[in-house]
N, C-alpha and C. Protein backbone atom coordinates (compact mmCIF):
# COMPACT_ATOMS: atom_id res chain seq x y z
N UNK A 1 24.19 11.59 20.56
CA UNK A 1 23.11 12.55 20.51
C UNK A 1 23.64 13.88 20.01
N UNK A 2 23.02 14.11 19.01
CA UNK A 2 23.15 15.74 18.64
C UNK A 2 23.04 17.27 19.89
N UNK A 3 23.27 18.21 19.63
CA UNK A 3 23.21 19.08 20.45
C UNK A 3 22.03 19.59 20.26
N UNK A 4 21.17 20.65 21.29
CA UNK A 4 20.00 20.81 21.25
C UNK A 4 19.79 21.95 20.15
N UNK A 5 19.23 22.85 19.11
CA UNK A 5 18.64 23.88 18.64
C UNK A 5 19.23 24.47 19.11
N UNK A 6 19.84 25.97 19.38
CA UNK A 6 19.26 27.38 20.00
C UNK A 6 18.01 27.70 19.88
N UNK A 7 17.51 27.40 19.15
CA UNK A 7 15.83 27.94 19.00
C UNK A 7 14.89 27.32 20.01
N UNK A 8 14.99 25.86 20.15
CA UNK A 8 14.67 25.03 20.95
C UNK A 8 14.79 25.32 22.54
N UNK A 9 16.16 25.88 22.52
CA UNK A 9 16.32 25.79 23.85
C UNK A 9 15.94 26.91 24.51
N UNK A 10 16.08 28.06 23.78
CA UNK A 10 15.39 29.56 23.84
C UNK A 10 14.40 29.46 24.72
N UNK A 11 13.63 28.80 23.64
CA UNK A 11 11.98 28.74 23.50
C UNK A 11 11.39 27.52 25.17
N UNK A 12 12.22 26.44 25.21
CA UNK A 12 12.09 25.98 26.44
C UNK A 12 12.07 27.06 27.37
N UNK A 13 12.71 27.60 27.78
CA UNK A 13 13.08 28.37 28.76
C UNK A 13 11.94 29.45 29.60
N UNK A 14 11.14 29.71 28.04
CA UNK A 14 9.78 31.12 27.48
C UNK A 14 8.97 30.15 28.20
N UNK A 15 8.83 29.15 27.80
CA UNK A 15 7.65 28.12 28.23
C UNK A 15 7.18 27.11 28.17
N UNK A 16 7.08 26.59 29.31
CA UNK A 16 7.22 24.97 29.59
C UNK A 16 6.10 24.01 28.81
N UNK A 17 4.78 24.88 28.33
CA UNK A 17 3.40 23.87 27.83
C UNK A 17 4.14 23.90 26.08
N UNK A 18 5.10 25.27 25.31
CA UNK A 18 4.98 25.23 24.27
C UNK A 18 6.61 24.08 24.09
N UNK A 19 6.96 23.39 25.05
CA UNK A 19 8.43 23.85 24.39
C UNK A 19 8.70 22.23 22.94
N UNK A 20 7.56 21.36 22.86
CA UNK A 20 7.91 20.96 22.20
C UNK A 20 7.13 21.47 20.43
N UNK A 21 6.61 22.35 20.54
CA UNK A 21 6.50 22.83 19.48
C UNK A 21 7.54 23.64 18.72
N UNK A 22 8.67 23.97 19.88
CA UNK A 22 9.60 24.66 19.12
C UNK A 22 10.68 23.65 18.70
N UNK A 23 10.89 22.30 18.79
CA UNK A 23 11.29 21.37 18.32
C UNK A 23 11.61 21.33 17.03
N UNK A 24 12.70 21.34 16.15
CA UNK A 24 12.37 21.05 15.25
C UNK A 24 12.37 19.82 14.65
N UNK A 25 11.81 19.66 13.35
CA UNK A 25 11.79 17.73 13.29
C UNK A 25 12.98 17.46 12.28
N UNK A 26 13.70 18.13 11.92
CA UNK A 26 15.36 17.85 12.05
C UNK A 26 16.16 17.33 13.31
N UNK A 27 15.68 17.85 14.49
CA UNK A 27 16.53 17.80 15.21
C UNK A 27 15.92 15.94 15.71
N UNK A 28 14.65 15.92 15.99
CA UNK A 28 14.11 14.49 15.98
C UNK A 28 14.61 14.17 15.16
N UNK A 29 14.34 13.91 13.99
CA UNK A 29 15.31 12.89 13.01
C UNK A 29 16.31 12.31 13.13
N UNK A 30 17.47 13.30 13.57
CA UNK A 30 18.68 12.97 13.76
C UNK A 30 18.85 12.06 15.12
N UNK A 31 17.87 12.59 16.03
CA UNK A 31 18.04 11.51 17.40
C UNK A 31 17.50 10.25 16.94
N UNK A 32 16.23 9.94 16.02
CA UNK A 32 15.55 8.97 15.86
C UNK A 32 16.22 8.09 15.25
N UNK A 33 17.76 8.74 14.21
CA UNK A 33 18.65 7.91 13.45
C UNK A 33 20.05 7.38 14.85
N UNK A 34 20.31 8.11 15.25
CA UNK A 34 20.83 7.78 16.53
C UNK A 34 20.77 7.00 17.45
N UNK A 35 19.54 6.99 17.64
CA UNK A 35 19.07 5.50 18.34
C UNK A 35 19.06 4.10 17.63
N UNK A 36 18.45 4.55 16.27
CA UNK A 36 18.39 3.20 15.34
C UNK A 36 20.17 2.39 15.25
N UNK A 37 20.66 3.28 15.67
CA UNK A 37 22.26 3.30 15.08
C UNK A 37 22.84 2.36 16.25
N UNK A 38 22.24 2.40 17.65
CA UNK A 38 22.64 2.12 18.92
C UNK A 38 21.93 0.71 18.38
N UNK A 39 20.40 0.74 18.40
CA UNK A 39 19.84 -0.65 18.22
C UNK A 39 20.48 -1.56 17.19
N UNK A 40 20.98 -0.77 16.25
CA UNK A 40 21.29 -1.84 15.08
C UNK A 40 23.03 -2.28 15.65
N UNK A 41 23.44 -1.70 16.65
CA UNK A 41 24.71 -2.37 16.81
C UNK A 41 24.51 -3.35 17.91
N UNK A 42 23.35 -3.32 18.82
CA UNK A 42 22.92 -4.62 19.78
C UNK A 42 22.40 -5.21 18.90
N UNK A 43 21.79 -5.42 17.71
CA UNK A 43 20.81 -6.76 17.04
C UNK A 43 21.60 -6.12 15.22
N UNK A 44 22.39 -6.84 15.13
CA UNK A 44 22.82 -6.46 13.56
C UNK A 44 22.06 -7.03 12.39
N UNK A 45 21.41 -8.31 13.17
CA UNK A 45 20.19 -9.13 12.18
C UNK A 45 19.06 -8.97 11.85
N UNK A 46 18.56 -7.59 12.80
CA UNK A 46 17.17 -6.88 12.47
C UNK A 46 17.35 -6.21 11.51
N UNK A 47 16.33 -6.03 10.44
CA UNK A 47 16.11 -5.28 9.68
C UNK A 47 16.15 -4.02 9.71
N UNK A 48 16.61 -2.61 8.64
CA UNK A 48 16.17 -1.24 9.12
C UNK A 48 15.13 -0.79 9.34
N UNK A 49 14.37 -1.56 8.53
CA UNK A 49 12.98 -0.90 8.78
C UNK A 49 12.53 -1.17 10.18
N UNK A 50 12.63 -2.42 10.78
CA UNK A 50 12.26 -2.38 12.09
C UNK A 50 12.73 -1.44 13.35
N UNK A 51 14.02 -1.51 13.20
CA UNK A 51 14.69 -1.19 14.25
C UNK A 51 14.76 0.83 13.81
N UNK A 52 14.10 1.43 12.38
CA UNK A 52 13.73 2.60 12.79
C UNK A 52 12.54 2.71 13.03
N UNK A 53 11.72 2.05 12.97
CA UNK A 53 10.13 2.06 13.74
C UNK A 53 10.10 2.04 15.00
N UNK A 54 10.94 0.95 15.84
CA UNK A 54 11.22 1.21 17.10
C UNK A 54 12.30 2.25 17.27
N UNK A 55 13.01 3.12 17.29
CA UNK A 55 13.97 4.16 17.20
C UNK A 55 12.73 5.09 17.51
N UNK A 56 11.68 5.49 16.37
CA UNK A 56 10.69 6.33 15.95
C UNK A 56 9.97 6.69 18.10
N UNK A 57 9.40 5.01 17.81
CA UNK A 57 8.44 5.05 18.49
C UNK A 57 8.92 5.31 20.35
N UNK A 58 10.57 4.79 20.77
CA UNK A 58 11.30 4.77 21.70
C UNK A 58 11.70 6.79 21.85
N UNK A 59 12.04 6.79 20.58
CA UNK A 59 11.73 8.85 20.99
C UNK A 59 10.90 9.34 20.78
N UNK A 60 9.82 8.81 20.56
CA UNK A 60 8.31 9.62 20.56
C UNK A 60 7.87 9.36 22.28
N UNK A 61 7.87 8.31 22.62
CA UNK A 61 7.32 7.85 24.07
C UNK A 61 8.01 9.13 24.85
N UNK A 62 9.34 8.98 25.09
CA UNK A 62 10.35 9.57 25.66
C UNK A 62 9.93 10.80 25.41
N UNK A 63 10.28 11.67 24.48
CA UNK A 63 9.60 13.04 23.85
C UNK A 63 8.06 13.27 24.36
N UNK A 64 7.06 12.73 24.16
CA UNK A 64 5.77 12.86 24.92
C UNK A 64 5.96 13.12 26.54
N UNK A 65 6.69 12.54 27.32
CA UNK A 65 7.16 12.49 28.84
C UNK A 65 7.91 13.29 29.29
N UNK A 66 8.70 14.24 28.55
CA UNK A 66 10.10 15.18 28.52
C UNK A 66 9.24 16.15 29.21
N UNK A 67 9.65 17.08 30.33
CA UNK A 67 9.25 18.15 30.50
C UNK A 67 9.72 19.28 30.17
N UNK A 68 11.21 18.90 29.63
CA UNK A 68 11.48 19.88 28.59
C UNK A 68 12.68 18.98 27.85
N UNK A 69 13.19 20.18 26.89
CA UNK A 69 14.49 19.43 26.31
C UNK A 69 14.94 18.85 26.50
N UNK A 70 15.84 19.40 27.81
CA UNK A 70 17.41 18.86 28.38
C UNK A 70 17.16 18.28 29.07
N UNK A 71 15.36 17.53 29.27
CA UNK A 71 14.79 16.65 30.19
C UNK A 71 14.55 15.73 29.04
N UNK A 72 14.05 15.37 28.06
CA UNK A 72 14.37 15.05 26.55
C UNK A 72 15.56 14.12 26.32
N UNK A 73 16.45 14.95 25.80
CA UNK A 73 17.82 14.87 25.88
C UNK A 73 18.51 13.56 27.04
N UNK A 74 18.46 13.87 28.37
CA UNK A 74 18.91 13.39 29.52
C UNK A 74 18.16 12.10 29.77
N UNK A 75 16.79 11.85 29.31
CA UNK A 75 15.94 10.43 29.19
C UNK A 75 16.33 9.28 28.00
N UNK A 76 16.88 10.36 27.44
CA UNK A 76 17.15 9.62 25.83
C UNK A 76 18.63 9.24 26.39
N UNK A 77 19.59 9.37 26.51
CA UNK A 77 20.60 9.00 27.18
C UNK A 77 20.53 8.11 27.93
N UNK A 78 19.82 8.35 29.20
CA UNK A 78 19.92 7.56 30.32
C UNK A 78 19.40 5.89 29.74
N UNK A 79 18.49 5.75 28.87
CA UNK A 79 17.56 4.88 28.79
C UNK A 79 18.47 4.01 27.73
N UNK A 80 18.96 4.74 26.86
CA UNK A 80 19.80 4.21 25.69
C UNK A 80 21.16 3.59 26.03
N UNK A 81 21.39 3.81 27.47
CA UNK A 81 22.34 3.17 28.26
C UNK A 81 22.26 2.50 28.63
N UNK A 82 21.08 2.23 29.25
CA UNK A 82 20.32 0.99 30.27
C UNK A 82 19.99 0.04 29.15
N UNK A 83 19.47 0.20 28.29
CA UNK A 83 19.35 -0.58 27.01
C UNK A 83 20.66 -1.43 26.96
N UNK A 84 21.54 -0.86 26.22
CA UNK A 84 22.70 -1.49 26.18
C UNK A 84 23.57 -1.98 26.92
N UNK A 85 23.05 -2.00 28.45
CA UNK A 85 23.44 -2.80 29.37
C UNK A 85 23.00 -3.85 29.73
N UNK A 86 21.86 -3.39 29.44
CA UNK A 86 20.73 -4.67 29.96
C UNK A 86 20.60 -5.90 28.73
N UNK A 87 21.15 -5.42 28.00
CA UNK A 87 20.81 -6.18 26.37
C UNK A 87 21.46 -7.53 26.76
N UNK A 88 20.41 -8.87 26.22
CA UNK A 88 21.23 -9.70 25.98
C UNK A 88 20.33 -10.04 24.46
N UNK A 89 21.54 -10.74 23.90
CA UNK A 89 21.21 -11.14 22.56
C UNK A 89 20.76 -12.64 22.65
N UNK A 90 19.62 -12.83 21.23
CA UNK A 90 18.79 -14.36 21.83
C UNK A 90 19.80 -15.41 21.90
N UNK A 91 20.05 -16.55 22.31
CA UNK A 91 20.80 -17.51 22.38
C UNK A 91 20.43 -18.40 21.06
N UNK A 92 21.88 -18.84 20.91
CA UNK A 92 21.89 -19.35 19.06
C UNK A 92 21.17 -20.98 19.16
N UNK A 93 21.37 -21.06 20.93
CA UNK A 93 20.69 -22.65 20.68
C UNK A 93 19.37 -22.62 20.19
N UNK A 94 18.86 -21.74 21.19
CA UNK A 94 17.10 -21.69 21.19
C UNK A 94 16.36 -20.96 19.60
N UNK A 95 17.82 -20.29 18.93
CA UNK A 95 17.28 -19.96 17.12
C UNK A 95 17.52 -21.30 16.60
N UNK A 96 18.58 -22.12 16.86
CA UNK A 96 18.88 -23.85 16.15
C UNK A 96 17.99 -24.16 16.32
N UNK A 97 17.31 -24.92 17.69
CA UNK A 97 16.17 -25.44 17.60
C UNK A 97 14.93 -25.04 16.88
N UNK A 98 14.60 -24.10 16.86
CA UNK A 98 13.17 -23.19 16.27
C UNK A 98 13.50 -23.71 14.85
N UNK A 99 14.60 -23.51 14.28
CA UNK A 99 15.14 -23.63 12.68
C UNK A 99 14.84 -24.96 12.53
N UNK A 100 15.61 -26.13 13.15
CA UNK A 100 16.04 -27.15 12.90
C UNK A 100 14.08 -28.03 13.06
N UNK A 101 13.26 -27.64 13.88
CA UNK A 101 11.90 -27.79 14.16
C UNK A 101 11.26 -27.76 12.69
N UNK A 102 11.32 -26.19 12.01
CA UNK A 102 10.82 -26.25 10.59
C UNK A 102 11.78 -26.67 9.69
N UNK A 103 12.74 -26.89 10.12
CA UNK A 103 13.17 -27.87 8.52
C UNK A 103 14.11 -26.73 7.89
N UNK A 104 14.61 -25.19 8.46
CA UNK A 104 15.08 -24.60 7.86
C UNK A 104 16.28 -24.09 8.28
N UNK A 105 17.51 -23.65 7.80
CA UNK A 105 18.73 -23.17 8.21
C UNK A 105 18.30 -21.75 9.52
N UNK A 106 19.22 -21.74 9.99
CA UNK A 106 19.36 -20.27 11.02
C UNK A 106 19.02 -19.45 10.06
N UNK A 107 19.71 -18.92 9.35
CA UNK A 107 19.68 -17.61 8.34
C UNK A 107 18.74 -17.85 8.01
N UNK A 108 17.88 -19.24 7.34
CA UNK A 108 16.58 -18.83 6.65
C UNK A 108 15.52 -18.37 7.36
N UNK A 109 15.26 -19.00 9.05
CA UNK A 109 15.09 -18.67 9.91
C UNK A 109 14.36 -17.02 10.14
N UNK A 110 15.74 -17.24 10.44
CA UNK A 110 16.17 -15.62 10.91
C UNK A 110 15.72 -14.53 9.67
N UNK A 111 15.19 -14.53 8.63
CA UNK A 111 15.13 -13.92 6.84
C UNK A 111 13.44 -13.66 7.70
N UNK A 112 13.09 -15.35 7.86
CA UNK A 112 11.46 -15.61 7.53
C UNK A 112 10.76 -14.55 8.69
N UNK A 113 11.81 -14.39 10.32
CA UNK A 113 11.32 -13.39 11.10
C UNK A 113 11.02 -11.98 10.33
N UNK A 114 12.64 -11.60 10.14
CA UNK A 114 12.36 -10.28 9.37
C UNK A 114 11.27 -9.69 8.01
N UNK A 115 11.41 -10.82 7.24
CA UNK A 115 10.29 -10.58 6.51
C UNK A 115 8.64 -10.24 7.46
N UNK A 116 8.22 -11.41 7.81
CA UNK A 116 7.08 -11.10 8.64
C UNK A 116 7.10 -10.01 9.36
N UNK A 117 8.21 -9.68 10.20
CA UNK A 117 8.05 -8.17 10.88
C UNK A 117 7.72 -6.81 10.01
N UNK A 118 8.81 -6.98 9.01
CA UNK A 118 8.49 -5.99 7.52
C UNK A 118 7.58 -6.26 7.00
N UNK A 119 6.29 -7.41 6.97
CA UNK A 119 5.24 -7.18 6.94
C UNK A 119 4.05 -6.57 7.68
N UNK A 120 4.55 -6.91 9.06
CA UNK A 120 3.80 -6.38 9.80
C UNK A 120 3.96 -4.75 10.16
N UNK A 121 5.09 -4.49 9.56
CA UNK A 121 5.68 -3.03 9.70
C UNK A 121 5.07 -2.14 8.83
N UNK A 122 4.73 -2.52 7.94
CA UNK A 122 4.05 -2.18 6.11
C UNK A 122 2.77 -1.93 6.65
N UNK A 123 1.87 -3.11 7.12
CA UNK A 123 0.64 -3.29 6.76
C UNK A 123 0.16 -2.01 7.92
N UNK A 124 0.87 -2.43 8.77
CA UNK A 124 0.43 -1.04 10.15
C UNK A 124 0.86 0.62 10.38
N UNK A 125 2.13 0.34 9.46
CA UNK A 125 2.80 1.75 9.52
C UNK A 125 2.69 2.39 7.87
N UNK A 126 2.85 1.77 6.63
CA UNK A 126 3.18 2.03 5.33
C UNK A 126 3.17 3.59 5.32
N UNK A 127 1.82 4.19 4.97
CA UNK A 127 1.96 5.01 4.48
C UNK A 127 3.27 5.76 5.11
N UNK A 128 2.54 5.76 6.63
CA UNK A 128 3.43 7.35 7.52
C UNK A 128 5.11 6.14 7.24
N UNK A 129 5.49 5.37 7.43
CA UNK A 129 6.60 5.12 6.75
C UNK A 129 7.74 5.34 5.69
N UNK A 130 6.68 5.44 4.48
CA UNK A 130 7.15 5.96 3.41
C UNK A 130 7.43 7.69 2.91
N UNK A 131 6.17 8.08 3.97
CA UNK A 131 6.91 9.50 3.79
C UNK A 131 7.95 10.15 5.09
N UNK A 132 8.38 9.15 5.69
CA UNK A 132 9.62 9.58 7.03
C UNK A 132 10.75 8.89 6.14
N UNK A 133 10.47 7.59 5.35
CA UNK A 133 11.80 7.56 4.69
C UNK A 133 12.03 8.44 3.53
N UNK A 134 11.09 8.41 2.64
CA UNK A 134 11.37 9.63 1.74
C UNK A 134 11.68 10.72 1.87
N UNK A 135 11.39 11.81 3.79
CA UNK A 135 11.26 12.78 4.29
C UNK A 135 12.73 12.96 4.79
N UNK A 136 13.20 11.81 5.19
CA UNK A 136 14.35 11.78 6.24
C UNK A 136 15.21 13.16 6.48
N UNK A 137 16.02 13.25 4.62
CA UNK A 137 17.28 13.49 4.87
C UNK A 137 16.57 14.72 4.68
N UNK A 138 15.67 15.52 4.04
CA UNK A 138 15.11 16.79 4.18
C UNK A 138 15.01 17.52 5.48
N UNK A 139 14.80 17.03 6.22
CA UNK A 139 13.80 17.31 7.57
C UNK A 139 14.92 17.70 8.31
């Protein structure tokens, strides 16, 4: 996790209803890539696009609930820990079988999930998608 703003944290301090307006969405970004970074090292077979949609949507929840920053901050941690403790990865029997059922290798398998998710990621998210990836490294 990045360190908080000075501006941010200032501004927490002034007042508790404004403080996520003083946020900046640099500083989200960088947590939202942070997390994706954690998820993509528990599941290396998910796609990016997925696993920053959930990144997105795991610090937006969190961020909506924060009562302030370093309450922010301290949820995003705590949770991103418990995550990676709690993680278990799917078992390769129960992907064999599913594969071996349609007639197709693991990897192809495993392609035909991600595709469909990146469809379903497109059809529901596209637009606001395309301008957070195009936006990213600006922001």
């Amino acid at each position: 996790m990045s360190a908080p703003p000075p501006a941010a944290g200032a501004a927490a301090a002034d007042s508790s209803d404004d403080w996520r307006k003083s946020v900046p969405q640099s500083y989200r970004s960088e947590e939202v890539r942070n997390i994706a970074k954690v998820l993509a090292s528990l599941e290396p077979g998910a796609t990016s696009a997925s696993k920053l949609m959930l990144a997105m949507r795991f610090e937006d929840a969190i961020f909506q609930s924060a009562s302030s920053l370093a309450d922010h901050r301290k949820r995003l941690t705590k949770r991103l820990k418990k995550v990676q403790k709690s993680y278990k990865p799917p078992s390769e029997a129960s992907t064999a079988s599913a594969a071996d059922e349609a007639g197709l290798s693991a990897a192809q398998a495993a392609r035909k999930r991600d595709l469909q998710t990146e469809r379903e990621l497109r059809a529901r998210f596209g637009d606001e998608l395309r301008f957070i990836v195009k936006h990213a490294y600006e922001a």
